[in-house]
C-alpha atoms as a PDB file:
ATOM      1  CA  UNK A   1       3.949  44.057  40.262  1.00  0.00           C
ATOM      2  CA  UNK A   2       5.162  47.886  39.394  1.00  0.00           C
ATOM      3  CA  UNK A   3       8.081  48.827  41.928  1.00  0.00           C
ATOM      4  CA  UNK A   4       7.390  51.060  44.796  1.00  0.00           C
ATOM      5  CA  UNK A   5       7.990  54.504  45.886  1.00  0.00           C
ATOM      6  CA  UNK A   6      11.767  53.726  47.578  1.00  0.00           C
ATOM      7  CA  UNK A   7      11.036  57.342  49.364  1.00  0.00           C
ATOM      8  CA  UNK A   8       7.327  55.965  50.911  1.00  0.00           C
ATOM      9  CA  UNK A   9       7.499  52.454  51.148  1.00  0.00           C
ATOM     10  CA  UNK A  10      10.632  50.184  53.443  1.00  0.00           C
ATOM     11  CA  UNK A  11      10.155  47.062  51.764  1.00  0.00           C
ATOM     12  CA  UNK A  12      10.548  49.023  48.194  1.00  0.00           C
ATOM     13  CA  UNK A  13      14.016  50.718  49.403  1.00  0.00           C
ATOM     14  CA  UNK A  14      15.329  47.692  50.698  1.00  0.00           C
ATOM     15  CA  UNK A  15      14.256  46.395  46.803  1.00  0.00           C
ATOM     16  CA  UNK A  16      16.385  49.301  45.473  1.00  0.00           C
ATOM     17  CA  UNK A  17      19.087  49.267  47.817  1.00  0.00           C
ATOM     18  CA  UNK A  18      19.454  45.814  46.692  1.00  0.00           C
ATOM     19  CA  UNK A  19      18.768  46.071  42.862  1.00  0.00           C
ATOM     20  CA  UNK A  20      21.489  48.869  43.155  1.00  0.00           C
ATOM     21  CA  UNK A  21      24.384  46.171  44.755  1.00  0.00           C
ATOM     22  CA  UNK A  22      23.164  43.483  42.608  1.00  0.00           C
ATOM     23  CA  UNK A  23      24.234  46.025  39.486  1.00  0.00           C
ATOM     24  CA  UNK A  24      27.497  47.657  41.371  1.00  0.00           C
ATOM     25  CA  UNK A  25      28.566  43.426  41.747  1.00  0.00           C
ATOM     26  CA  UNK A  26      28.544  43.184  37.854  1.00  0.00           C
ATOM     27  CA  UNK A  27      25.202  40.855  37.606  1.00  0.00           C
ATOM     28  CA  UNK A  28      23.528  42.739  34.908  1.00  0.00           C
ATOM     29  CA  UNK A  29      20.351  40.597  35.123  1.00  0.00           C
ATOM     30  CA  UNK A  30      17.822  39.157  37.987  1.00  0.00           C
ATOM     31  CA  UNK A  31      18.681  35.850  36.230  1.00  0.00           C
ATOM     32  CA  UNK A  32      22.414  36.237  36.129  1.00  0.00           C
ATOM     33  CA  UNK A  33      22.276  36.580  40.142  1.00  0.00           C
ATOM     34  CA  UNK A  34      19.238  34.740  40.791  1.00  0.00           C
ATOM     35  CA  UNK A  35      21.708  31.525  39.674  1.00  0.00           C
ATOM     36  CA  UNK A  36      24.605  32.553  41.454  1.00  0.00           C
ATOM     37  CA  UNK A  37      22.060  32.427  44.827  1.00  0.00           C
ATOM     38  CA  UNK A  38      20.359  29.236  43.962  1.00  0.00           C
ATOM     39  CA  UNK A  39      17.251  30.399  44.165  1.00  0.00           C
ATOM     40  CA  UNK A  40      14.428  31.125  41.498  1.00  0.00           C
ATOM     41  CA  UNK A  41      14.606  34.914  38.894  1.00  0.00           C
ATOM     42  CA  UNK A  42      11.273  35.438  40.616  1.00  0.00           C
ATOM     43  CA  UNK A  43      12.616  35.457  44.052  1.00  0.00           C
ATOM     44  CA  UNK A  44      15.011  38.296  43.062  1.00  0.00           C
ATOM     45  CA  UNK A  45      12.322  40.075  41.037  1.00  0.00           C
ATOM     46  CA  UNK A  46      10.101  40.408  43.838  1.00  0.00           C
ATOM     47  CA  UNK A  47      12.545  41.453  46.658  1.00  0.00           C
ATOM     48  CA  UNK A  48      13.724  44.213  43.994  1.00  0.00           C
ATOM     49  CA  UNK A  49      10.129  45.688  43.414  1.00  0.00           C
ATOM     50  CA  UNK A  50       9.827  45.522  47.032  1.00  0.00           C
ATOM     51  CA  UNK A  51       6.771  43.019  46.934  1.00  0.00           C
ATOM     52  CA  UNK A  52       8.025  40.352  48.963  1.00  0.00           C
ATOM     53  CA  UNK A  53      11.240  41.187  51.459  1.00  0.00           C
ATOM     54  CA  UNK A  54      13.809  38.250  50.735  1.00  0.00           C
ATOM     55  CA  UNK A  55      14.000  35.453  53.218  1.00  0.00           C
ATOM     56  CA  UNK A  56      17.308  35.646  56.108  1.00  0.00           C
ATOM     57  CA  UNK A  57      18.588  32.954  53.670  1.00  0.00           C
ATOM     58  CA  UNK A  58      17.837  34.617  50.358  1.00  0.00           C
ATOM     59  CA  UNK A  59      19.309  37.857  52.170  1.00  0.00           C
ATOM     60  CA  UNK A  60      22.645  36.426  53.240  1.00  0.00           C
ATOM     61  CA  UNK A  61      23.347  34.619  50.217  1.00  0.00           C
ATOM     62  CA  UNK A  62      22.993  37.743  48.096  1.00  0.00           C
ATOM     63  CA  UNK A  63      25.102  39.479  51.013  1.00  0.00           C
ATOM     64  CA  UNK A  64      28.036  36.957  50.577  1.00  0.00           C
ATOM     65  CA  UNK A  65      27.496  37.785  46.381  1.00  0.00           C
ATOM     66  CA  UNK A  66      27.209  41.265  46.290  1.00  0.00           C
ATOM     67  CA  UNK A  67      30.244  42.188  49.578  1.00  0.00           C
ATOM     68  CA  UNK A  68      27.015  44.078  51.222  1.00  0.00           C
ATOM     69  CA  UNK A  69      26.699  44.828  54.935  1.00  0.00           C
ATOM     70  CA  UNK A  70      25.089  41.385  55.991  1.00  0.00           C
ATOM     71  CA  UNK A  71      24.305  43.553  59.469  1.00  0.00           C
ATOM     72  CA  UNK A  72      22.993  46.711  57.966  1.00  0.00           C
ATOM     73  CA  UNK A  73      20.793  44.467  55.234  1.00  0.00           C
ATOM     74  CA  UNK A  74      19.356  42.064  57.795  1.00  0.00           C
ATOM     75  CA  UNK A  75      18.375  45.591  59.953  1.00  0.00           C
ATOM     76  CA  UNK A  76      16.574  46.665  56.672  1.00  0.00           C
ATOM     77  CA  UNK A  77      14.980  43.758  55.871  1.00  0.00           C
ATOM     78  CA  UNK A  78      13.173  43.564  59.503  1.00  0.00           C
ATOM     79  CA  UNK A  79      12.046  47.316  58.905  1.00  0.00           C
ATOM     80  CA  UNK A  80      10.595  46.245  55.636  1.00  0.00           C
ATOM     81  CA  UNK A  81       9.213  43.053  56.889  1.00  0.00           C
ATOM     82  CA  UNK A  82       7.516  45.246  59.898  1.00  0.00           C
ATOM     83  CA  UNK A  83       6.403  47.888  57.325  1.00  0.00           C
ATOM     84  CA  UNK A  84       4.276  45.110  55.765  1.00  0.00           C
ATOM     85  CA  UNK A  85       1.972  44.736  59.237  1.00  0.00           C
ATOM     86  CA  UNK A  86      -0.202  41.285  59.723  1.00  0.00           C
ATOM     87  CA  UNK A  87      -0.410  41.174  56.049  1.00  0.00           C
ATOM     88  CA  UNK A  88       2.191  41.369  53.728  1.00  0.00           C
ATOM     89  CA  UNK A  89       2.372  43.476  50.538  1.00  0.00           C
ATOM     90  CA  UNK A  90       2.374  40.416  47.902  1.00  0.00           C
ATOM     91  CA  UNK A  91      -0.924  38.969  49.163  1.00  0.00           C
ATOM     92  CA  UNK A  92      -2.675  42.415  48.991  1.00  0.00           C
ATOM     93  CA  UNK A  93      -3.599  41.651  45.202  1.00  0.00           C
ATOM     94  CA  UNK A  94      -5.549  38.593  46.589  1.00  0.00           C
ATOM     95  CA  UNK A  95      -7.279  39.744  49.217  1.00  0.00           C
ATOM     96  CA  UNK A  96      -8.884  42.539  47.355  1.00  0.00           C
ATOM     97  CA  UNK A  97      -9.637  40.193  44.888  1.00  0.00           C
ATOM     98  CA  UNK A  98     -10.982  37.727  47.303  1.00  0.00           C
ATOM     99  CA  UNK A  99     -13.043  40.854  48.838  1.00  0.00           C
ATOM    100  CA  UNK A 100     -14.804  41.416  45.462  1.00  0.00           C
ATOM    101  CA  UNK A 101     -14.935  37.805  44.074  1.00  0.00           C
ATOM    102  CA  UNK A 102     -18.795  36.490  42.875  1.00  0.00           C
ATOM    103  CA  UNK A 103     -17.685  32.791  43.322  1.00  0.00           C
ATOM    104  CA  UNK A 104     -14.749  31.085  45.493  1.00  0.00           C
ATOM    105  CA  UNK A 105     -13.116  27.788  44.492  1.00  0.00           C
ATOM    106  CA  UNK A 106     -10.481  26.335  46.772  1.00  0.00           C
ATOM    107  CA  UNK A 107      -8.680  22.762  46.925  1.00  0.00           C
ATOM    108  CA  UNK A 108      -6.885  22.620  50.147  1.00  0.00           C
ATOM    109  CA  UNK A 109      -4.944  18.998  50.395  1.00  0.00           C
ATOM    110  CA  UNK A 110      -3.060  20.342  54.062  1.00  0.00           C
ATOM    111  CA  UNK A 111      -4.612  22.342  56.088  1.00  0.00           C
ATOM    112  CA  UNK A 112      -8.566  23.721  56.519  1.00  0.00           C
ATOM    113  CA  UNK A 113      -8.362  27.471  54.367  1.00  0.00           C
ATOM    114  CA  UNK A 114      -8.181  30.699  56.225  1.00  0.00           C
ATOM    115  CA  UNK A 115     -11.967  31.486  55.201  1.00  0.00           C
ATOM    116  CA  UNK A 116     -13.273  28.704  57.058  1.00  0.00           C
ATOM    117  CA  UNK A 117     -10.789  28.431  60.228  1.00  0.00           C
ATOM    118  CA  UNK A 118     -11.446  29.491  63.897  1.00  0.00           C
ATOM    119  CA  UNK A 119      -9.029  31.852  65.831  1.00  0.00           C
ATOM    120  CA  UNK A 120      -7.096  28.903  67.708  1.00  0.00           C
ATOM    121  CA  UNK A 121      -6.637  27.338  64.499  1.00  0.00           C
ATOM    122  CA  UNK A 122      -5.508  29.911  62.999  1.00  0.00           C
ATOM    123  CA  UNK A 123      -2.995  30.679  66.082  1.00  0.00           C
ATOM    124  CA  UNK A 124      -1.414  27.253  66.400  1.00  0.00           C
ATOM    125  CA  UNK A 125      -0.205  27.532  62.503  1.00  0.00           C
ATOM    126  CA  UNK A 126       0.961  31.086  63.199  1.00  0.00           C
ATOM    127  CA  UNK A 127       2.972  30.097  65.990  1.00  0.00           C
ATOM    128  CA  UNK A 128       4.732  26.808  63.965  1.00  0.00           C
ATOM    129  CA  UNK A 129       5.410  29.123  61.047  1.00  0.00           C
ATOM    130  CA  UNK A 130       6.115  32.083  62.239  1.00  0.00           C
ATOM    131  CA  UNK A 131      10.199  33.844  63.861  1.00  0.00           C
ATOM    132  CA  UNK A 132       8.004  36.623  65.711  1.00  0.00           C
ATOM    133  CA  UNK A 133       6.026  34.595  68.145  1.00  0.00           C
ATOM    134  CA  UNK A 134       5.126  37.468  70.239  1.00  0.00           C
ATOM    135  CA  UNK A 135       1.507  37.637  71.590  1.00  0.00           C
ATOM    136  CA  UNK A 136       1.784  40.663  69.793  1.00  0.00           C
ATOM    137  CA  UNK A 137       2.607  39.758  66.448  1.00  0.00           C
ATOM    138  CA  UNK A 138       0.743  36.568  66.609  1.00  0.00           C
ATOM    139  CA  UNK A 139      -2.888  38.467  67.607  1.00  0.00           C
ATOM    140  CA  UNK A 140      -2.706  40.710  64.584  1.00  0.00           C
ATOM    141  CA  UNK A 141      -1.959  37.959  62.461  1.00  0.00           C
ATOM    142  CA  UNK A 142      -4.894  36.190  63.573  1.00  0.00           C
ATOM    143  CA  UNK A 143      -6.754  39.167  63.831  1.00  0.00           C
ATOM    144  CA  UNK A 144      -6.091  39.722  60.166  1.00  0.00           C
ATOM    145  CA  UNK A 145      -7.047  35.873  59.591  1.00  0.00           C
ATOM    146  CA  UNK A 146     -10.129  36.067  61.063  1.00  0.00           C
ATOM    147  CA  UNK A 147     -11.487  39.610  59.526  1.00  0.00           C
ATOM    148  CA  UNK A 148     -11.053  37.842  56.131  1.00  0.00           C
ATOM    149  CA  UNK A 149     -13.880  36.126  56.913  1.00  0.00           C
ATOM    150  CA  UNK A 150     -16.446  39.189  56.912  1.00  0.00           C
ATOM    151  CA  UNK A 151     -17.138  38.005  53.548  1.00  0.00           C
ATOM    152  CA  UNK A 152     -18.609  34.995  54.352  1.00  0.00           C
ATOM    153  CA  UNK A 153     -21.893  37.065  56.864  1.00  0.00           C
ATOM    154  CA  UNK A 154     -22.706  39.890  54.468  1.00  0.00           C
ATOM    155  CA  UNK A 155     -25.897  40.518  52.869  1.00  0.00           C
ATOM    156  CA  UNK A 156     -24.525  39.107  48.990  1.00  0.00           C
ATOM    157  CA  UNK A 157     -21.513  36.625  50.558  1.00  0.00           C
ATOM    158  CA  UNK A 158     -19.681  35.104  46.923  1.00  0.00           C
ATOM    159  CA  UNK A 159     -20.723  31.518  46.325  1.00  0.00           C
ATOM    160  CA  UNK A 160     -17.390  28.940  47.821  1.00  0.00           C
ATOM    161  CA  UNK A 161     -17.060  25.886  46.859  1.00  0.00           C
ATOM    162  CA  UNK A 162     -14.126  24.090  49.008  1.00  0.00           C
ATOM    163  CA  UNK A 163     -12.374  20.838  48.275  1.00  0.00           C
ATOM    164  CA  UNK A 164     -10.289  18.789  51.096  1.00  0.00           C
ATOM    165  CA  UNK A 165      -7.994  16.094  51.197  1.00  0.00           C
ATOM    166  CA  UNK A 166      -9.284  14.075  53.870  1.00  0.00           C
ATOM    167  CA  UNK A 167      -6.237  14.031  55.789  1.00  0.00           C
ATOM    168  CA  UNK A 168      -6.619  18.073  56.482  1.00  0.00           C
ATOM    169  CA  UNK A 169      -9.725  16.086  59.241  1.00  0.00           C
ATOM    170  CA  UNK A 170      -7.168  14.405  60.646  1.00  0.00           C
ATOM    171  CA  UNK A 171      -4.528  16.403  60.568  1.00  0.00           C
ATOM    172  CA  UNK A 172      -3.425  17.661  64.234  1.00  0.00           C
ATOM    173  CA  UNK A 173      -3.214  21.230  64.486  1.00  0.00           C
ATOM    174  CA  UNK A 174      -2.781  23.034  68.033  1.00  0.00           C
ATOM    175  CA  UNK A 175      -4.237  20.419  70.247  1.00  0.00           C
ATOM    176  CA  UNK A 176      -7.695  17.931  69.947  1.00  0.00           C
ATOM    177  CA  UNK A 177      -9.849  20.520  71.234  1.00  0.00           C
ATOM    178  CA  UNK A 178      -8.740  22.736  68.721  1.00  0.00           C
ATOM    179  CA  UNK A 179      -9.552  20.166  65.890  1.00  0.00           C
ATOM    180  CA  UNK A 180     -12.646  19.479  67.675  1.00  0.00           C
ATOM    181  CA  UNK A 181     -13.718  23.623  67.786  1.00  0.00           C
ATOM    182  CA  UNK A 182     -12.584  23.747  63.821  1.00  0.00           C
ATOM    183  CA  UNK A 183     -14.078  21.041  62.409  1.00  0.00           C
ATOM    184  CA  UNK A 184     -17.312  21.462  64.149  1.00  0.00           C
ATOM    185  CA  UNK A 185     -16.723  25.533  62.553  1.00  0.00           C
ATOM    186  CA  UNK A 186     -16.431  23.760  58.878  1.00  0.00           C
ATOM    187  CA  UNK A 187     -19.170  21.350  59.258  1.00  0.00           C
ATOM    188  CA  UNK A 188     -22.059  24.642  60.477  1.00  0.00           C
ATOM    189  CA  UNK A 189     -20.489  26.435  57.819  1.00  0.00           C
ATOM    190  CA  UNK A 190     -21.196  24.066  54.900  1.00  0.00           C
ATOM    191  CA  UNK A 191     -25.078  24.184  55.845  1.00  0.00           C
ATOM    192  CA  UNK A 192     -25.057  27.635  54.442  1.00  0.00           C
ATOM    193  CA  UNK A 193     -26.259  27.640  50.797  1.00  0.00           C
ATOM    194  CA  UNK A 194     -23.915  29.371  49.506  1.00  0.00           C
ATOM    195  CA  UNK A 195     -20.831  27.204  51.106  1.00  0.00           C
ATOM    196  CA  UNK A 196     -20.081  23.982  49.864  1.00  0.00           C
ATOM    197  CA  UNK A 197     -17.143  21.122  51.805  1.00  0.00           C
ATOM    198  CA  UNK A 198     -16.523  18.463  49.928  1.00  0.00           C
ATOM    199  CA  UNK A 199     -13.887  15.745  50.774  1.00  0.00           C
ATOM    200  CA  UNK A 200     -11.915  13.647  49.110  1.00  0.00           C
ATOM    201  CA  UNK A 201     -11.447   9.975  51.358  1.00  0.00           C
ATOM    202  CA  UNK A 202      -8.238   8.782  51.052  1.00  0.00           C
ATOM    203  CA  UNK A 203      -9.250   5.604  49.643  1.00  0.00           C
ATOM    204  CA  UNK A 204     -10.255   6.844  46.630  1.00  0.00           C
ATOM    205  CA  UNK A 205      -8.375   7.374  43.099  1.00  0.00           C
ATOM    206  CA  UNK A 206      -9.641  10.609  42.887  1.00  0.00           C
ATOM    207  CA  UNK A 207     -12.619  10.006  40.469  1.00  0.00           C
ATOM    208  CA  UNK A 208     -15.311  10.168  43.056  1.00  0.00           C
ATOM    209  CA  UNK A 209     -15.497  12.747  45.289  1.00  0.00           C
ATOM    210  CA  UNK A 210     -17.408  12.545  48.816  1.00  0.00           C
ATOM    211  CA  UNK A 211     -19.827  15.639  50.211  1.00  0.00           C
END
């Protein structure tokens, strides 16, 4: 991903605040400091561009390795994070993609996809995954979630084909009315013709595959 506009964009100038210390501390490369945090070249790569804000544990670390203001940098990273809205800046790419896609393939051996979820679904992971619980932060995630989804009622909707571990059935998310609400959403949506769910049953070796 090309870097961002420092001057227009939060997440970018918390990239080049960042890329700046991470020079100023003597590691010439993303690699070079990338193994001095533990983490992966990519990691550093994409909180430098500004496409993905660094984790509070990615942040300290490089903190600690650069002498930076862990205070000022965690105040900057929650201005970039919030800069980003419901949806962040790295999965932009996809959804635009997704938005203009003919045909949709997805294997999904955890949980049911965003595309096919309902709103409480979709709110009980939120609330498990995310630090910002607010009712706030959580509706717009949903909200975000949900209007994905457009894709699936338009005139020309792409053709999906989706692919679940059975356990993602029986997996308890939120509570069993919940499950009950969401699977009864997957099983109406693959009678459309252009949406197929097929499931894998645990017993099997993988070589046959159950509609």
């Amino acid at each position: 991903m090309a870097r961002r506009d420092p001057a227009a964009s939060p997440p970018a100038f918390l990239g080049d605040e960042l890329r700046h210390a991470r020079i100023v501390a003597g590691y010439s490369s993303q690699e070079a400091l990338a193994a001095k945090l533990g983490f992966d070249r990519s990691v550093v790569a994409k909180a430098e561009t500004g496409e993905r804000p660094p984790t509070a544990e990615v942040l300290e670390a490089w903190c600690v390795a650069c002498s930076l203001d862990s205070d000022l940098f965690a105040r900057l990273a929650r201005l970039a994070r919030a800069a980003d809205g419901p949806v962040p800046s790295w999965f932009e790419d996809w959804l635009e993609a997704e938005r203009e896609a003919l045909t949709l393939r997805m294997w999904q051996p955890i949980i049911v996809p965003g595309l096919l979820q309902t709103a409480d679904y979709a709110r009980a992971l939120f609330l498990a995954g995310q630090t910002d619980t607010s009712d706030e932060a959580i509706d717009a995630l949903v909200a975000a979630r949900i209007e994905r989804q457009a894709i699936l009622h338009r005139a020309s909707p792409p053709d999906v084909l989706v692919v679940l571990d059975e356990s993602v059935l029986h997996r308890l998310v939120g509570s069993p009315a919940v499950m009950h609400d969401q699977l009864v959403q997957v099983a109406e949506l693959s009678q459309r013709p252009y949406l197929s769910v097929q499931v894998i049953p645990a017993s099997t070796d993988g070589s046959q595959i159950a509609t």
